[in-house]
C-alpha atoms as a PDB file:
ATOM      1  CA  UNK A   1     126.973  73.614  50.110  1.00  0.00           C
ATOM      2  CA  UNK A   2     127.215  75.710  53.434  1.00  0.00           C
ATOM      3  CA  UNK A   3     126.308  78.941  52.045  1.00  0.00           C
ATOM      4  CA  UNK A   4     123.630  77.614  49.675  1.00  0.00           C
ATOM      5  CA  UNK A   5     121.976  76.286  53.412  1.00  0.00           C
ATOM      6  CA  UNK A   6     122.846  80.022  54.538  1.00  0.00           C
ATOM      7  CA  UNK A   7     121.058  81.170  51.856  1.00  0.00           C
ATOM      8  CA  UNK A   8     118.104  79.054  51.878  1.00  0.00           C
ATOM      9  CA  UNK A   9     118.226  80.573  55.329  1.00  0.00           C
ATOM     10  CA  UNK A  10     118.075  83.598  54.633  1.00  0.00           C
ATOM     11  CA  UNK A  11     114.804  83.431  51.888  1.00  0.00           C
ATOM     12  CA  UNK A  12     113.094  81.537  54.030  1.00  0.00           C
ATOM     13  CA  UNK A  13     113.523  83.933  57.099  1.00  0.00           C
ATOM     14  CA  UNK A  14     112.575  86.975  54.565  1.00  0.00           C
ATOM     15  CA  UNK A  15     109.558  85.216  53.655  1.00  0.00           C
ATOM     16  CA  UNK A  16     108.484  84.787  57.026  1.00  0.00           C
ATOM     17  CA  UNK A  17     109.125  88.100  58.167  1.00  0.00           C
ATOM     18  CA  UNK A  18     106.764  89.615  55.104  1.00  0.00           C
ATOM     19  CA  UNK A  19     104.330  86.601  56.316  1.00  0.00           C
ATOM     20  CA  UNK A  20     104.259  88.205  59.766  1.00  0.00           C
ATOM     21  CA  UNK A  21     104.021  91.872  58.981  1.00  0.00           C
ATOM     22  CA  UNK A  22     101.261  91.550  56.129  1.00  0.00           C
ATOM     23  CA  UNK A  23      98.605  91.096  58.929  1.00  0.00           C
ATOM     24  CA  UNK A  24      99.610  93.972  61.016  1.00  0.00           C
ATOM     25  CA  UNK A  25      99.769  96.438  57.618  1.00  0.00           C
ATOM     26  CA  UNK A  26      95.727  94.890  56.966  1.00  0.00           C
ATOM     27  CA  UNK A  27      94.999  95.557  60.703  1.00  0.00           C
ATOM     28  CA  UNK A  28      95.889  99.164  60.530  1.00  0.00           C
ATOM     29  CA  UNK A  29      94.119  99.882  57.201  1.00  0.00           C
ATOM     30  CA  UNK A  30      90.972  98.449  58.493  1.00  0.00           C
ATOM     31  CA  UNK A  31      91.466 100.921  61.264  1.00  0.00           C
ATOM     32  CA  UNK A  32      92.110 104.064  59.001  1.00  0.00           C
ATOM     33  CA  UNK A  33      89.616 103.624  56.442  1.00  0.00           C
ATOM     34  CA  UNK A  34      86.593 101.360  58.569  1.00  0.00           C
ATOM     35  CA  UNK A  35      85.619  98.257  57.403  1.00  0.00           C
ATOM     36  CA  UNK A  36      87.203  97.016  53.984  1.00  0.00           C
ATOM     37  CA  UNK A  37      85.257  94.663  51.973  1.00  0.00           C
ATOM     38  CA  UNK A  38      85.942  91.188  51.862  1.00  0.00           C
ATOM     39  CA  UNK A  39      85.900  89.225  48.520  1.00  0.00           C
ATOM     40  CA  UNK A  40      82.483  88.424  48.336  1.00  0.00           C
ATOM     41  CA  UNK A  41      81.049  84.898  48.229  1.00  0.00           C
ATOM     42  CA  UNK A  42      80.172  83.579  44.901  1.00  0.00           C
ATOM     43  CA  UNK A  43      76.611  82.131  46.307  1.00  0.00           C
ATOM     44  CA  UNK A  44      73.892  83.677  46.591  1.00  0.00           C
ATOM     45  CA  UNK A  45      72.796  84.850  49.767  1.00  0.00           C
ATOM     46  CA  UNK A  46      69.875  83.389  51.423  1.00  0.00           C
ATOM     47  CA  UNK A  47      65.998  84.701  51.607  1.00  0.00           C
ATOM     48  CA  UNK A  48      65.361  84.429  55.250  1.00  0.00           C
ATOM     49  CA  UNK A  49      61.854  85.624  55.112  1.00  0.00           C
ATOM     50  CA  UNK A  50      60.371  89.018  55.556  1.00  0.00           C
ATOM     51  CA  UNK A  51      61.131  90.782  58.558  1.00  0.00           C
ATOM     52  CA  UNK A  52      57.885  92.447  60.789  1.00  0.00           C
ATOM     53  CA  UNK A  53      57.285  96.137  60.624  1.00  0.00           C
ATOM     54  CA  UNK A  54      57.911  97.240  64.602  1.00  0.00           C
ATOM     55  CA  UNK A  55      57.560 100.575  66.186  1.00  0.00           C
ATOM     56  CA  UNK A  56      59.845 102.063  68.589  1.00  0.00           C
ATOM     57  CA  UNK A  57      61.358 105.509  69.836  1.00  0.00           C
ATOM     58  CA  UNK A  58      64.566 106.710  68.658  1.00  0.00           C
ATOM     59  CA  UNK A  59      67.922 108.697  69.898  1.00  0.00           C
ATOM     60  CA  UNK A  60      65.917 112.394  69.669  1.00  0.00           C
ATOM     61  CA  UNK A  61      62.616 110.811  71.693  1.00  0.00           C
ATOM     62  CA  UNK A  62      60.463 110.821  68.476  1.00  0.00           C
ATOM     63  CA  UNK A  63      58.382 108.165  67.586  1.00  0.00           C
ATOM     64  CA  UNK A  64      60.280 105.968  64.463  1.00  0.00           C
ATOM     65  CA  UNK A  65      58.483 103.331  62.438  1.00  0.00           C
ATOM     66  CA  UNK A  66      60.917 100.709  60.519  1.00  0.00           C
ATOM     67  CA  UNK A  67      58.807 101.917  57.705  1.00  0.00           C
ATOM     68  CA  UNK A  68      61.111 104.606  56.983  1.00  0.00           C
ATOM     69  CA  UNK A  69      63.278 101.761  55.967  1.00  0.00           C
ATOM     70  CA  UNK A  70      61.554 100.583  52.963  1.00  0.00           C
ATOM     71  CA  UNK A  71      63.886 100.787  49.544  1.00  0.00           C
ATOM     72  CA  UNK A  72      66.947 100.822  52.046  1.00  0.00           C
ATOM     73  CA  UNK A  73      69.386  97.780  52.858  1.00  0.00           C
ATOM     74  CA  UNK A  74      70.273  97.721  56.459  1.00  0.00           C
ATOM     75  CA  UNK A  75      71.694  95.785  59.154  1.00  0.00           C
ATOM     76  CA  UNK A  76      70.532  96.003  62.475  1.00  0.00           C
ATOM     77  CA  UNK A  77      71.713  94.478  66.086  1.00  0.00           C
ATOM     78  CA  UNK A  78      71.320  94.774  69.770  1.00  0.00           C
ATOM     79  CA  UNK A  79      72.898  96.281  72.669  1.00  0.00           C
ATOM     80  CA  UNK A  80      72.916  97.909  75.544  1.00  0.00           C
ATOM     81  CA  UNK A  81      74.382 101.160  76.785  1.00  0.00           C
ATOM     82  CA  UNK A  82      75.981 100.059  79.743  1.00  0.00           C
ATOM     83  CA  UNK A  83      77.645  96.802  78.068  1.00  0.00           C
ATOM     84  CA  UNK A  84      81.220  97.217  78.816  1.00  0.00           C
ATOM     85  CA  UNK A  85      82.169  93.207  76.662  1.00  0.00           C
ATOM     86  CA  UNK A  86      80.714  93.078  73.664  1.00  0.00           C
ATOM     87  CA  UNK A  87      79.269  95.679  72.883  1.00  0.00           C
ATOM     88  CA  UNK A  88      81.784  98.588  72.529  1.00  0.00           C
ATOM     89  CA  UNK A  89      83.130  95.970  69.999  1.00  0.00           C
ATOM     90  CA  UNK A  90      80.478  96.017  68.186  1.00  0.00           C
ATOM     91  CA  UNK A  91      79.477  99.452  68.247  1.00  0.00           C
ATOM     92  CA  UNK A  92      83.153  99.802  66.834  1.00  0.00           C
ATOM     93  CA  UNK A  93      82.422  97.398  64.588  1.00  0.00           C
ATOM     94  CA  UNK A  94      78.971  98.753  63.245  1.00  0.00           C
ATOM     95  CA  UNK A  95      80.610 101.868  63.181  1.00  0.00           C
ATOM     96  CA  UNK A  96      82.932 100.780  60.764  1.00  0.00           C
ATOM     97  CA  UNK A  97      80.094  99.937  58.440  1.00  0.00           C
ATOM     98  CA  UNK A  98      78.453 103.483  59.032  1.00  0.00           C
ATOM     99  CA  UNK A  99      81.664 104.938  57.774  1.00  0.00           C
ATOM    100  CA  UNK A 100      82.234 103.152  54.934  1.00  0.00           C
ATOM    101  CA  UNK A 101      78.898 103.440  53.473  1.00  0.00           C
ATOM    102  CA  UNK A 102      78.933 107.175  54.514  1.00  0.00           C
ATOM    103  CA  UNK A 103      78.289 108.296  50.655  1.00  0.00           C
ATOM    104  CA  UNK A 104      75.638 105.815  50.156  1.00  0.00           C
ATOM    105  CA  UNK A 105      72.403 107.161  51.039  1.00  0.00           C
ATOM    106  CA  UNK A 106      70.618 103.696  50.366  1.00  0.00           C
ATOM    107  CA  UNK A 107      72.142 101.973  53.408  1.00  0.00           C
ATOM    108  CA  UNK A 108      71.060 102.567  56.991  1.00  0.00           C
ATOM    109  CA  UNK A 109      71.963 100.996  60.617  1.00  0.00           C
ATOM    110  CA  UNK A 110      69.914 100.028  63.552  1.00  0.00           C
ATOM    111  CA  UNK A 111      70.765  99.853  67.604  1.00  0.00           C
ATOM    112  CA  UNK A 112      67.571  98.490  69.354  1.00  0.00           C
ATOM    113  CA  UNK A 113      68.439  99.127  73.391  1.00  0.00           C
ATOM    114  CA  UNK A 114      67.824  95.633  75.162  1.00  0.00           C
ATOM    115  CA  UNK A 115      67.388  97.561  78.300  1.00  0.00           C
ATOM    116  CA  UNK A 116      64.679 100.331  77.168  1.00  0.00           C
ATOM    117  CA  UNK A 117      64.275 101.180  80.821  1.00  0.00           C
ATOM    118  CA  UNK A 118      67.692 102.299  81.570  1.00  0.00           C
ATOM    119  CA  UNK A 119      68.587 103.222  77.770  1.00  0.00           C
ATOM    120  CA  UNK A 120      66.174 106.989  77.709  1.00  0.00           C
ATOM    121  CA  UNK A 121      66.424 108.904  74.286  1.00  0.00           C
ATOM    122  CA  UNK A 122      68.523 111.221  76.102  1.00  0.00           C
ATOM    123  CA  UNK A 123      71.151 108.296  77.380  1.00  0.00           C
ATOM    124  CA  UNK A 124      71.089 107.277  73.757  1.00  0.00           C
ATOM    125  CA  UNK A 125      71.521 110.320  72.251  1.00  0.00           C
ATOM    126  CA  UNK A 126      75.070 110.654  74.372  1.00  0.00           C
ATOM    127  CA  UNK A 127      75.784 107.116  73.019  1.00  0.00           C
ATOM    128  CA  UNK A 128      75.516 108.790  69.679  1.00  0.00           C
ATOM    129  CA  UNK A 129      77.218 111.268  70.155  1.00  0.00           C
ATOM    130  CA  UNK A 130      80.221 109.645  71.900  1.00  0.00           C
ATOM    131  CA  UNK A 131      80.535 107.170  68.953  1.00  0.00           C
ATOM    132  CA  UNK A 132      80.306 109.669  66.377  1.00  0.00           C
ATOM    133  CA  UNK A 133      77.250 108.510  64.742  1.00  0.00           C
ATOM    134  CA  UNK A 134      75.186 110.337  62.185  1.00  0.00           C
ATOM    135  CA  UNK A 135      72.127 109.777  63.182  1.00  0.00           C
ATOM    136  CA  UNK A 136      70.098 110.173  59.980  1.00  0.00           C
ATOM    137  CA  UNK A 137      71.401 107.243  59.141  1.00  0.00           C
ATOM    138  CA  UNK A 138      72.538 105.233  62.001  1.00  0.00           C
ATOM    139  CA  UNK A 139      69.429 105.250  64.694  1.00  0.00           C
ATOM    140  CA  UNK A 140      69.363 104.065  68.178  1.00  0.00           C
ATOM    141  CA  UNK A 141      66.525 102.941  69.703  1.00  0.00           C
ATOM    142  CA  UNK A 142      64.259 101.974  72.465  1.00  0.00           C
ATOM    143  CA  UNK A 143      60.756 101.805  73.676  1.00  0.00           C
ATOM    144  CA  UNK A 144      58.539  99.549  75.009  1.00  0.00           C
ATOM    145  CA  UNK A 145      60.383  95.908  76.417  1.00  0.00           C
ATOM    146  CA  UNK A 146      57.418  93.765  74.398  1.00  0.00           C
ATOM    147  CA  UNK A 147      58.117  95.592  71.171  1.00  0.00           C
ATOM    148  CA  UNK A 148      62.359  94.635  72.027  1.00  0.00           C
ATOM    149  CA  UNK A 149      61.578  91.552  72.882  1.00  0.00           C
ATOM    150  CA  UNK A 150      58.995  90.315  69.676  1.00  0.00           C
ATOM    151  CA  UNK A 151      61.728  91.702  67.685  1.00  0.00           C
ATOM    152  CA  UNK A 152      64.923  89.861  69.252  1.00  0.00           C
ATOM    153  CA  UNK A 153      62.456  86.732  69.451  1.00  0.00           C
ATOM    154  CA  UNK A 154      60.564  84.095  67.151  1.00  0.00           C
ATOM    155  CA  UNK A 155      58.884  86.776  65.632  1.00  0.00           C
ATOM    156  CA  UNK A 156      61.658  88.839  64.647  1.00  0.00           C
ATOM    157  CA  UNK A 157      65.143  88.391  64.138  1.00  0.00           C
ATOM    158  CA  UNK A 158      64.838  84.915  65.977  1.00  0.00           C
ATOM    159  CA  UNK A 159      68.331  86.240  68.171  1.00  0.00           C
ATOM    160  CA  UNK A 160      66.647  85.060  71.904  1.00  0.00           C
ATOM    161  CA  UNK A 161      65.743  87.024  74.428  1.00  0.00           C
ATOM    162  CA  UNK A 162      67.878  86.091  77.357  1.00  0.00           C
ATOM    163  CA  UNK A 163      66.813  86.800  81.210  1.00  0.00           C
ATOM    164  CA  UNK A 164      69.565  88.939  81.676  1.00  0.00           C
ATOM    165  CA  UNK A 165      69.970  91.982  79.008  1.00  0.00           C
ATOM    166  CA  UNK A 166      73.862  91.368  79.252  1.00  0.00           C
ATOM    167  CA  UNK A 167      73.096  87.883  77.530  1.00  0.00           C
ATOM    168  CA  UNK A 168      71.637  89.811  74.656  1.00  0.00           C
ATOM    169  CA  UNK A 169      73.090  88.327  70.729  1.00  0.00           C
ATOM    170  CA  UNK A 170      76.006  89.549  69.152  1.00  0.00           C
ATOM    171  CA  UNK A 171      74.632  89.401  65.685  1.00  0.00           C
ATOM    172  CA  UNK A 172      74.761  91.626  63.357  1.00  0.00           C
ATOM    173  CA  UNK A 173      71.663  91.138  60.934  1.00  0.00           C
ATOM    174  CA  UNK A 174      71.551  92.303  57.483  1.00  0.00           C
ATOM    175  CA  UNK A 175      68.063  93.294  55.189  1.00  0.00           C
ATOM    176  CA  UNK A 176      67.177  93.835  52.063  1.00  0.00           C
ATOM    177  CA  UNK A 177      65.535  96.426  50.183  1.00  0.00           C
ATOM    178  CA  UNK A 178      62.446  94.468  50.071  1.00  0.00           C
ATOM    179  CA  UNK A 179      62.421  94.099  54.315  1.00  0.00           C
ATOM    180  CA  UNK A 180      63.730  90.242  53.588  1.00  0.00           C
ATOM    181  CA  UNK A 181      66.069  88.903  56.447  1.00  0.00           C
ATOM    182  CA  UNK A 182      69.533  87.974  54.326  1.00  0.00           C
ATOM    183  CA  UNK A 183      71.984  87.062  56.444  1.00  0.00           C
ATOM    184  CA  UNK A 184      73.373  86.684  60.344  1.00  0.00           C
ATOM    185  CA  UNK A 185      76.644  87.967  61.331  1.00  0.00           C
ATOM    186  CA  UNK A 186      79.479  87.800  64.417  1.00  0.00           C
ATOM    187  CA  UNK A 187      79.341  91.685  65.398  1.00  0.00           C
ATOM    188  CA  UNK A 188      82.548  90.539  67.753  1.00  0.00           C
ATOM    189  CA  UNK A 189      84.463  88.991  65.019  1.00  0.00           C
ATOM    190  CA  UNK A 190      86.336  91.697  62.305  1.00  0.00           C
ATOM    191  CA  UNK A 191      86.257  89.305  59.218  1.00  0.00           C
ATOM    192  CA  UNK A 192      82.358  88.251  59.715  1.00  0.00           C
ATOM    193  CA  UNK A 193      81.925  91.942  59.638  1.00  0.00           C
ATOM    194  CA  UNK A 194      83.600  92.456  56.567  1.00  0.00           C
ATOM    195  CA  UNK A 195      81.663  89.238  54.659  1.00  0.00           C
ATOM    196  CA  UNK A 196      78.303  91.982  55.528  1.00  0.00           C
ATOM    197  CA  UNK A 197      79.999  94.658  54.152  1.00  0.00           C
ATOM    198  CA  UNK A 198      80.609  92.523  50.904  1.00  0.00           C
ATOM    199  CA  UNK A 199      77.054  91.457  50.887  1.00  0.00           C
ATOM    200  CA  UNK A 200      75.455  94.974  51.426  1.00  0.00           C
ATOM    201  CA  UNK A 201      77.502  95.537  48.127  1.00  0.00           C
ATOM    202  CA  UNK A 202      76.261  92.817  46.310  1.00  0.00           C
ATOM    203  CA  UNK A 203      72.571  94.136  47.669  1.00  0.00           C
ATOM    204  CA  UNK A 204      73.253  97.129  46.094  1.00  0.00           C
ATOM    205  CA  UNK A 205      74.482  96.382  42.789  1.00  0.00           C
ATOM    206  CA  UNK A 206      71.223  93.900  42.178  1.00  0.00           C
ATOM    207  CA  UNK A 207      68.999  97.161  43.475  1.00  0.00           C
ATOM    208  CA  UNK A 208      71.040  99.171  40.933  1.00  0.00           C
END
């Protein structure tokens, strides 16, 4: 009887110990190859409503119309150069996405600068450039506060525009094809992120 308890022991303390490491061995593949998909939901995503066209200057100084989105999926949030909370998370986290959709030119990402004042092309282009963005297909951008602000707001993505830029949402939001909003997610949290990287791919294959 005492070494069938030692046994028992034993399993039980092997099974815990894979328990334990599984996590870490997922936590350091999201880190080598981006963000991993996660199984995707089996409802379909919502129709939020079109999202207004909006005109604003990006990384290089040009002028750069959301136009140039149209037949594209993308997923767009906002931030702030200077952020040192949440948004180096999410930067790292939108990176992610830019890297694992690297081979698909039919997805595209958008920063929109919350503080278009202190965030110049030229400040943004060093953001770019320090978080190894491609920049034809992940643009930052920033331009005139109004323009920031009917986009964050009721007219836009409906994310608030807070008093202080530092208060600014941490959602990542995700469009279709057809410029319809589909979906909000938590640009701090890694397994929201990966429930948009599923959805972009179920975007995708209905576009296919």
């Amino acid at each position: 009887m005492k070494s069938r308890r030692i046994g028992l022991v034993f399993i039980l303390s092997a099974i815990l110990i894979v328990l334990s490491v599984t996590p870490l061995l997922i936590s350091d593949s999201v880190q080598r190859a981006g963000i991993p998909v996660a199984q995707a939901a089996t409802e379909p995503l919502l129709d939020l409503g079109p999202v207004p066209a909006f005109d604003l200057i990006d990384e290089s100084g040009g002028p750069w119309s959301s136009k140039t989105l149209d037949g594209r999926i993308w997923v767009v949030d906002f931030f702030l150069t200077r952020c040192q909370g949440a948004c180096p998370v999410m930067t790292r986290h939108m990176g992610g996405l830019h890297d694992y959709f690297k081979d698909n030119g039919n997805v595209r990402f958008i920063s929109i600068s919350v503080e278009p004042d202190k965030d110049t092309p030229e400040v943004l282009s060093a953001y770019a450039k320090q978080n190894k963005a491609d920049t034809t297909r992940w643009k930052f951008l920033t331009g005139s506060l109004d323009e920031v602000h009917r986009m964050a707001g009721e007219q836009g993505f409906k994310v608030g525009v807070p008093d202080d830029p530092m208060q600014h949402s941490r959602r990542f939001m995700l469009v279709d094809a057809k410029g319809h909003l589909r979906g909000y997610y938590d640009g701090m949290e890694e397994l929201s992120v990966r429930e948009c990287a599923a959805d972009i791919e179920r975007l995708l294959k209905e576009q296919a």
